[in-house]
N, C-alpha and C. Protein backbone atom coordinates (compact mmCIF):
# COMPACT_ATOMS: atom_id res chain seq x y z
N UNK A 1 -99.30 -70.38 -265.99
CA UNK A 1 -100.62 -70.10 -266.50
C UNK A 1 -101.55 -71.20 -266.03
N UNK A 2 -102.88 -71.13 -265.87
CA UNK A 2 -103.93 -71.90 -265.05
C UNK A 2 -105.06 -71.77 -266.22
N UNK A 3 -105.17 -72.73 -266.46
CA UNK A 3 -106.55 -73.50 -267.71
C UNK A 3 -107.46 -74.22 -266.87
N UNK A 4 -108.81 -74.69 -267.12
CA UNK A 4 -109.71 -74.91 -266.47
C UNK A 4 -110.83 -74.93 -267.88
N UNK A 5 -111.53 -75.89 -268.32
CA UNK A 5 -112.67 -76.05 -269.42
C UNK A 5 -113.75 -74.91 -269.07
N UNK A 6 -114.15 -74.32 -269.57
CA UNK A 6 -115.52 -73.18 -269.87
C UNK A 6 -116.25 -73.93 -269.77
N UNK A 7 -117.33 -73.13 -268.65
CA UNK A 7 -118.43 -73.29 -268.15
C UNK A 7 -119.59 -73.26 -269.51
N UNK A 8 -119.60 -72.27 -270.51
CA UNK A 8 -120.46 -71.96 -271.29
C UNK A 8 -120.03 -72.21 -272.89
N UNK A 9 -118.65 -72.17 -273.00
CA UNK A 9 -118.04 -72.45 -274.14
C UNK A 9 -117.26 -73.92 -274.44
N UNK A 10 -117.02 -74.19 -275.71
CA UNK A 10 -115.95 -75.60 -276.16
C UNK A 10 -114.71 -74.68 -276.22
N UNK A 11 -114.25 -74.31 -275.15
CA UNK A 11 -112.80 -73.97 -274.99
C UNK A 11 -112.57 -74.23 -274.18
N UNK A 12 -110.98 -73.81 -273.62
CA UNK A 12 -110.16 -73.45 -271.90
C UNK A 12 -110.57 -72.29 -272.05
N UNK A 13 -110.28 -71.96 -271.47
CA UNK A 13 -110.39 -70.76 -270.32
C UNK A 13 -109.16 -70.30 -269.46
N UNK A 14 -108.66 -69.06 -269.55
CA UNK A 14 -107.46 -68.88 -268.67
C UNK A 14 -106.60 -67.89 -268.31
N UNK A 15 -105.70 -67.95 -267.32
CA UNK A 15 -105.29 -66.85 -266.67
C UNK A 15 -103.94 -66.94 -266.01
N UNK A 16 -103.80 -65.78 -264.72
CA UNK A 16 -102.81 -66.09 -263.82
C UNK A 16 -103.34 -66.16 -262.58
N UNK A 17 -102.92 -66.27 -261.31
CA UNK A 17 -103.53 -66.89 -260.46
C UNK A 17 -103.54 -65.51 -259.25
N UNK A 18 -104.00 -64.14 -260.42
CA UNK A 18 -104.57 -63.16 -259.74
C UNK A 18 -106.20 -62.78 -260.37
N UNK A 19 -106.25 -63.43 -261.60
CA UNK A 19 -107.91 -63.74 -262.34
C UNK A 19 -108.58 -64.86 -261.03
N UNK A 20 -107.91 -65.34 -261.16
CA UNK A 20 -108.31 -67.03 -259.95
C UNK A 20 -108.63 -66.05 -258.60
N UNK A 21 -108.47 -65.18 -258.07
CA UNK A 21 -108.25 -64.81 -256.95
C UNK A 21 -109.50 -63.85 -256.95
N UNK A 22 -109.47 -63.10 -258.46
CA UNK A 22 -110.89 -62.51 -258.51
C UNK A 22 -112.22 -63.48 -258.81
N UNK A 23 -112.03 -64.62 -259.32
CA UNK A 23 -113.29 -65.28 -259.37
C UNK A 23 -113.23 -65.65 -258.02
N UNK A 24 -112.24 -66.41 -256.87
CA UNK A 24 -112.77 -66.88 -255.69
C UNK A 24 -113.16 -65.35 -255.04
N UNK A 25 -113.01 -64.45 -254.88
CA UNK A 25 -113.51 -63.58 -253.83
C UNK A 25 -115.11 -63.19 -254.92
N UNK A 26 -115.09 -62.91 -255.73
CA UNK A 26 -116.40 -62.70 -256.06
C UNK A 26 -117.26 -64.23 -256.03
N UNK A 27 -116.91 -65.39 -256.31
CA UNK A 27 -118.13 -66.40 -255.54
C UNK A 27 -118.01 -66.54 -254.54
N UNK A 28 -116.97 -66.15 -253.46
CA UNK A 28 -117.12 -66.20 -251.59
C UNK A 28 -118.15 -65.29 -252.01
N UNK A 29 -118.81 -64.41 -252.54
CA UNK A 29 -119.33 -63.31 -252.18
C UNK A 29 -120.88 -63.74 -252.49
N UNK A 30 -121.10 -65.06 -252.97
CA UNK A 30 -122.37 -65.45 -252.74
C UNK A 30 -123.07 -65.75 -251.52
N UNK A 31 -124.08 -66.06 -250.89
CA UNK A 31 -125.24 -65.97 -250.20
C UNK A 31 -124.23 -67.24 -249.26
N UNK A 32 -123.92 -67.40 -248.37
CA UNK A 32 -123.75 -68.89 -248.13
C UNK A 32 -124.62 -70.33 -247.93
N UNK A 33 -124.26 -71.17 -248.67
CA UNK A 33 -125.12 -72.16 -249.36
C UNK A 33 -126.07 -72.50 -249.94
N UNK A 34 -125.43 -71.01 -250.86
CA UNK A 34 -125.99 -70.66 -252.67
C UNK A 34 -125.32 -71.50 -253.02
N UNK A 35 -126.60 -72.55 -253.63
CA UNK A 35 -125.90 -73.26 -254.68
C UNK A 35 -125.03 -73.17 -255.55
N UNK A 36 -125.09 -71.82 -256.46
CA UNK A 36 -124.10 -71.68 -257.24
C UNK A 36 -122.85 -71.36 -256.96
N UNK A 37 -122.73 -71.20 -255.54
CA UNK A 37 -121.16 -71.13 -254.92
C UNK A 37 -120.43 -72.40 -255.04
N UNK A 38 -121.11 -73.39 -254.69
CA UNK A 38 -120.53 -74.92 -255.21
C UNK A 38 -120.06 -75.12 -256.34
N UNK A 39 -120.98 -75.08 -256.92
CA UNK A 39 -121.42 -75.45 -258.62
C UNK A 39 -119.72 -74.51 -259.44
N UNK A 40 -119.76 -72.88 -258.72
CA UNK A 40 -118.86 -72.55 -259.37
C UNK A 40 -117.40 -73.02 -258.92
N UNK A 41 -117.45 -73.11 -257.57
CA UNK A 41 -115.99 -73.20 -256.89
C UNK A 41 -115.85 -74.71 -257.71
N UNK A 42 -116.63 -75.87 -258.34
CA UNK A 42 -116.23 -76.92 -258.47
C UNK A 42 -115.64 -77.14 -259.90
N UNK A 43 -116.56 -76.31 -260.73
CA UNK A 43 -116.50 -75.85 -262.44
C UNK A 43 -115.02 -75.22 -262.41
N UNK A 44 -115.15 -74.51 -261.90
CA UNK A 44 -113.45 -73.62 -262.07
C UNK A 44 -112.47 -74.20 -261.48
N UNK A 45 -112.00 -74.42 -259.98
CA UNK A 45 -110.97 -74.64 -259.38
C UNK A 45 -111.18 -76.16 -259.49
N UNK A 46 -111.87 -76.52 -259.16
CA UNK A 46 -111.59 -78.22 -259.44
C UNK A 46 -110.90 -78.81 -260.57
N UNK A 47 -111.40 -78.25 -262.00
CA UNK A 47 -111.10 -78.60 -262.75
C UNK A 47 -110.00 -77.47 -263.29
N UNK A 48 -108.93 -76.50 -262.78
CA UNK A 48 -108.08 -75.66 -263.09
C UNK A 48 -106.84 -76.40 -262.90
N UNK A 49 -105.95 -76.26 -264.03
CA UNK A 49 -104.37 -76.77 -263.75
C UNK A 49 -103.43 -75.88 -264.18
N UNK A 50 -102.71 -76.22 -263.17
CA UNK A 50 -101.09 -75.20 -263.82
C UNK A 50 -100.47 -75.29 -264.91
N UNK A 51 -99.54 -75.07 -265.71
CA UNK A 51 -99.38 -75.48 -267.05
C UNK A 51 -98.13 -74.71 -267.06
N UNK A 52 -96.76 -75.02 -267.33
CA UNK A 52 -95.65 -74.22 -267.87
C UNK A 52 -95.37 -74.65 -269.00
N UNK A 53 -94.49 -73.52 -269.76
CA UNK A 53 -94.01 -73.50 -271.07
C UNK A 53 -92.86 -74.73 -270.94
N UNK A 54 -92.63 -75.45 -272.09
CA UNK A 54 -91.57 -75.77 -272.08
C UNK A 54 -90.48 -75.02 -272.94
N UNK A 55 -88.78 -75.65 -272.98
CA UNK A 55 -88.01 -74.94 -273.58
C UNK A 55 -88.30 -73.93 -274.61
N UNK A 56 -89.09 -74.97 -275.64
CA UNK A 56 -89.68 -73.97 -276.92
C UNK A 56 -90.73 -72.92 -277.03
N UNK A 57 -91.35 -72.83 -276.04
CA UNK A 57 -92.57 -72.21 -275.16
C UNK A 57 -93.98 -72.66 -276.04
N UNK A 58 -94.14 -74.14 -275.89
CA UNK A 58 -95.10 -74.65 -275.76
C UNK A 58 -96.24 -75.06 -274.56
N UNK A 59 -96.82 -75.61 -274.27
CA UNK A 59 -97.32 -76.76 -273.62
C UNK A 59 -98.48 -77.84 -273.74
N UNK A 60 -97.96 -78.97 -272.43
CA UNK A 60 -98.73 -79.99 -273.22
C UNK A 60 -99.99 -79.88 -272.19
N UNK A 61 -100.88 -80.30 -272.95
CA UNK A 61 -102.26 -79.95 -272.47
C UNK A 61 -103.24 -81.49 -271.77
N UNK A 62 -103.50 -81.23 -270.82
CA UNK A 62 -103.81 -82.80 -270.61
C UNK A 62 -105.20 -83.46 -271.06
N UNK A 63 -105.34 -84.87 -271.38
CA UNK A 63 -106.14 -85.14 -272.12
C UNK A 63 -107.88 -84.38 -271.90
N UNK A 64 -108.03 -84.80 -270.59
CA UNK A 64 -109.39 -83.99 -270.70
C UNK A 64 -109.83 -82.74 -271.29
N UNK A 65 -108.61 -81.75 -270.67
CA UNK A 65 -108.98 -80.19 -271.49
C UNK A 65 -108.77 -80.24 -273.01
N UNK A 66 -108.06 -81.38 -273.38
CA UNK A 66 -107.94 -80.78 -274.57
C UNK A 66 -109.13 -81.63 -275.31
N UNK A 67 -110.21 -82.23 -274.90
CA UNK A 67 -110.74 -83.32 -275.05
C UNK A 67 -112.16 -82.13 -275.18
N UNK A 68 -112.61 -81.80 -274.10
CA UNK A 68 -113.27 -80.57 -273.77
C UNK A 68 -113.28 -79.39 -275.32
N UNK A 69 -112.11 -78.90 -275.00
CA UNK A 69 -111.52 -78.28 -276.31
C UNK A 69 -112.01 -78.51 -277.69
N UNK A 70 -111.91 -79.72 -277.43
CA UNK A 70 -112.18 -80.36 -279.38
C UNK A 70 -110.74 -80.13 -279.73
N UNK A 71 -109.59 -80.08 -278.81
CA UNK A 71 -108.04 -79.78 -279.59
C UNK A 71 -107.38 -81.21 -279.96
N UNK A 72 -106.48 -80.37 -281.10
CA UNK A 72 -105.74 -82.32 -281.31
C UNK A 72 -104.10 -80.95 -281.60
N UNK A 73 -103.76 -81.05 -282.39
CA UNK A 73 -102.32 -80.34 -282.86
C UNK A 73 -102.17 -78.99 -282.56
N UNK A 74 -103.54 -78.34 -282.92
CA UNK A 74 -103.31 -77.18 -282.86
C UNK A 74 -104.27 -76.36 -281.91
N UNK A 75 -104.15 -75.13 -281.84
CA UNK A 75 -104.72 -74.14 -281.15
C UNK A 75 -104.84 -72.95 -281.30
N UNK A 76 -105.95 -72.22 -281.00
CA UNK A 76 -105.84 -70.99 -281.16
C UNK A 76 -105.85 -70.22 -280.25
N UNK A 77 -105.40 -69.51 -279.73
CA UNK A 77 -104.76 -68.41 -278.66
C UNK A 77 -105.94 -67.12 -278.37
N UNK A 78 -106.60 -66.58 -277.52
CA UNK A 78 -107.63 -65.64 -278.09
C UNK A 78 -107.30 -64.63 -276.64
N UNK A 79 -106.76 -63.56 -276.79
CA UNK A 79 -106.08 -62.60 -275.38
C UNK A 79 -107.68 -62.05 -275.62
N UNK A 80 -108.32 -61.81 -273.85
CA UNK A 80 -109.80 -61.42 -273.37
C UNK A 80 -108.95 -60.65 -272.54
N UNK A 81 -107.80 -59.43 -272.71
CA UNK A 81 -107.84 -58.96 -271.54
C UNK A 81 -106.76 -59.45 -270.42
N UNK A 82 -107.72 -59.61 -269.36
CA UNK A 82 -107.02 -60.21 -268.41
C UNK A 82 -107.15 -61.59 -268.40
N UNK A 83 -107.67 -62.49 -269.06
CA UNK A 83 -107.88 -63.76 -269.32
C UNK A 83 -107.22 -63.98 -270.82
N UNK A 84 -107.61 -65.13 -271.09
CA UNK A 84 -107.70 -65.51 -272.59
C UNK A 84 -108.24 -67.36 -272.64
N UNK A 85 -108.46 -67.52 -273.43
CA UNK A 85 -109.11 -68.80 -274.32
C UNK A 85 -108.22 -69.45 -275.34
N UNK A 86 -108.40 -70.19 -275.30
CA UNK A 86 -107.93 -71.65 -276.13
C UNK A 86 -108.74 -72.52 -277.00
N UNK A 87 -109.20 -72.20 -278.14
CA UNK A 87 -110.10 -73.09 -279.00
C UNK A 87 -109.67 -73.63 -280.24
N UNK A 88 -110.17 -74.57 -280.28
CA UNK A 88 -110.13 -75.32 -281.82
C UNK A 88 -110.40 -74.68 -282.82
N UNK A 89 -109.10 -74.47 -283.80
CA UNK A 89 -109.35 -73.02 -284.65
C UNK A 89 -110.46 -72.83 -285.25
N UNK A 90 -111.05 -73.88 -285.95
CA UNK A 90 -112.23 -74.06 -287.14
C UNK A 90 -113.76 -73.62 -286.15
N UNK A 91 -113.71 -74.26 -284.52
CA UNK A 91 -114.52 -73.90 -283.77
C UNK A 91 -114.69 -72.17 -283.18
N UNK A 92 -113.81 -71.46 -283.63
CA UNK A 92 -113.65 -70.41 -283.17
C UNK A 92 -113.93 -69.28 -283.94
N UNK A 93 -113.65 -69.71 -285.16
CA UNK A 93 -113.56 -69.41 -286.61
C UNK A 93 -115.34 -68.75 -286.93
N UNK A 94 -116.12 -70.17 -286.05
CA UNK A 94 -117.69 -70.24 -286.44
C UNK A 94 -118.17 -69.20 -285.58
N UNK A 95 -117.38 -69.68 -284.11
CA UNK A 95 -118.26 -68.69 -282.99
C UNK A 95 -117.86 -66.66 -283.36
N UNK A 96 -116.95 -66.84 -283.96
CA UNK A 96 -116.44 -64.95 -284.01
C UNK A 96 -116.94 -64.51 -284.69
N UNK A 97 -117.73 -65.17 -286.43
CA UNK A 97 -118.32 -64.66 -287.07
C UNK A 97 -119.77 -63.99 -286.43
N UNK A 98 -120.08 -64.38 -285.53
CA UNK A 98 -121.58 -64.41 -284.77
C UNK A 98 -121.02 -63.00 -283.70
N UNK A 99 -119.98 -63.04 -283.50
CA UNK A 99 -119.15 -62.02 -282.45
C UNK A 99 -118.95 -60.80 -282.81
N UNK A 100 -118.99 -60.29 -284.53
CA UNK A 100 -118.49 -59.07 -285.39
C UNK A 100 -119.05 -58.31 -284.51
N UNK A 101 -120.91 -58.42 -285.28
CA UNK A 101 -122.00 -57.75 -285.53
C UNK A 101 -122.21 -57.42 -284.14
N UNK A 102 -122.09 -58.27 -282.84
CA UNK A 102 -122.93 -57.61 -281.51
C UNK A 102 -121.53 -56.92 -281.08
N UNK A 103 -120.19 -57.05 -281.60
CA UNK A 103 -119.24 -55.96 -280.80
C UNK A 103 -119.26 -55.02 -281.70
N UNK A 104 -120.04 -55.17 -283.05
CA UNK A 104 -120.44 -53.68 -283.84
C UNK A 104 -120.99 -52.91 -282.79
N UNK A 105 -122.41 -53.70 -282.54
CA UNK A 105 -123.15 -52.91 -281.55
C UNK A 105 -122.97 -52.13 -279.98
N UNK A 106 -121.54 -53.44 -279.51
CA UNK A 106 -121.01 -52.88 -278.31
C UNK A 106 -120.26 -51.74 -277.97
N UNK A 107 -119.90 -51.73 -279.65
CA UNK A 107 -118.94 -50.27 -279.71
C UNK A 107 -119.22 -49.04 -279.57
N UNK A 108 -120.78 -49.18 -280.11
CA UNK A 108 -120.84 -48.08 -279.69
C UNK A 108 -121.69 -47.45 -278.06
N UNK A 109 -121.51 -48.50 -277.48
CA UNK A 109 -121.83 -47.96 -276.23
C UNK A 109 -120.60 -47.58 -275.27
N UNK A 110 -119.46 -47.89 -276.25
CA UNK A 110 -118.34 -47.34 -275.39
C UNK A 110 -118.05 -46.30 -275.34
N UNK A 111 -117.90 -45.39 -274.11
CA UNK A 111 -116.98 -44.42 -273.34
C UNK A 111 -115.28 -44.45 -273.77
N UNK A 112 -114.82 -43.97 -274.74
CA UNK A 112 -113.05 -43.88 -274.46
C UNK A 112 -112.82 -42.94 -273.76
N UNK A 113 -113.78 -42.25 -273.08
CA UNK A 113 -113.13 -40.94 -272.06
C UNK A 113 -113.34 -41.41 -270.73
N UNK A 114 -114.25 -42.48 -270.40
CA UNK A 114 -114.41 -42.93 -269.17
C UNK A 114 -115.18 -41.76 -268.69
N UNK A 115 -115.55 -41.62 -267.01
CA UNK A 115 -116.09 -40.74 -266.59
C UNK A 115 -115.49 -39.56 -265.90
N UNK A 116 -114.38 -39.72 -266.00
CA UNK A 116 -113.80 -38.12 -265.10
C UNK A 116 -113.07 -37.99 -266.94
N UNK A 117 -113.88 -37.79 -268.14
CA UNK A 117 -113.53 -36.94 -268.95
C UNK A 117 -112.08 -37.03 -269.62
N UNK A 118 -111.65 -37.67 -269.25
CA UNK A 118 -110.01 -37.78 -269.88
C UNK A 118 -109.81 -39.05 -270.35
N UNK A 119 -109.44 -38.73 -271.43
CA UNK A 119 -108.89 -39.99 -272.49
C UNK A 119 -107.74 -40.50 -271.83
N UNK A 120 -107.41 -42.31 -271.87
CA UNK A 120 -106.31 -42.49 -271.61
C UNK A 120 -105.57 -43.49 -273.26
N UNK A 121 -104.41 -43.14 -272.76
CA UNK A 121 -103.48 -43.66 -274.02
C UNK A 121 -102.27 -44.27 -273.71
């Protein structure tokens, strides 16, 4: 698994190193020497590390990210999918309450039939 500090959030940020593969081909896909092609290739991959479980399927987190984080003992786990996040529970706790109400609202702009009409399950 590959962690890397959030650009916009006090978390990690993270994946496998086929998420990594979609952020580098979508910022190759900036303007060349768009700034923000730097800015991102340096935010993400610079600061991205590998991380294995150990025996107990933990791991140890190195000081900066977890510094970033606001983590000390613990953590909270948050699956996005094809990603997921890592935050300081009490910090996460604050940001989701703020999260209900606009995925109230997101819900209902969702499609479960998608566009060729068929539900999947």
């Amino acid at each position: 698994m590959i962690l890397w500090p959030s650009i916009d959030r006090p978390c990690l940020e993270g994946g496998g190193a086929a998420l990594l593969a979609g952020y580098h081909r979508a910022i190759r896909r900036l303007r060349p020497g768009d700034r923000h092609q730097y800015a991102l290739y340096s935010q993400i991959f610079s600061l991205a590390q590998a991380y294995r479980f150990d025996d107990g399927g933990r791991i140890v987190l190195e000081d900066a990210h977890m510094k970033h984080a606001g983590l000390s003992d613990r953590a909270k786990f948050v699956g996005l999918g094809d990603s997921f996040e890592l935050w300081d529970p009490a910090a996460h706790a604050q940001m989701a309450d703020g999260l209900r109400d606009l995925a109230r609202e997101g819900l209902m702009k969702l499609d479960p039939f998608g566009e060729d009409g068929e539900g999947g399950a």
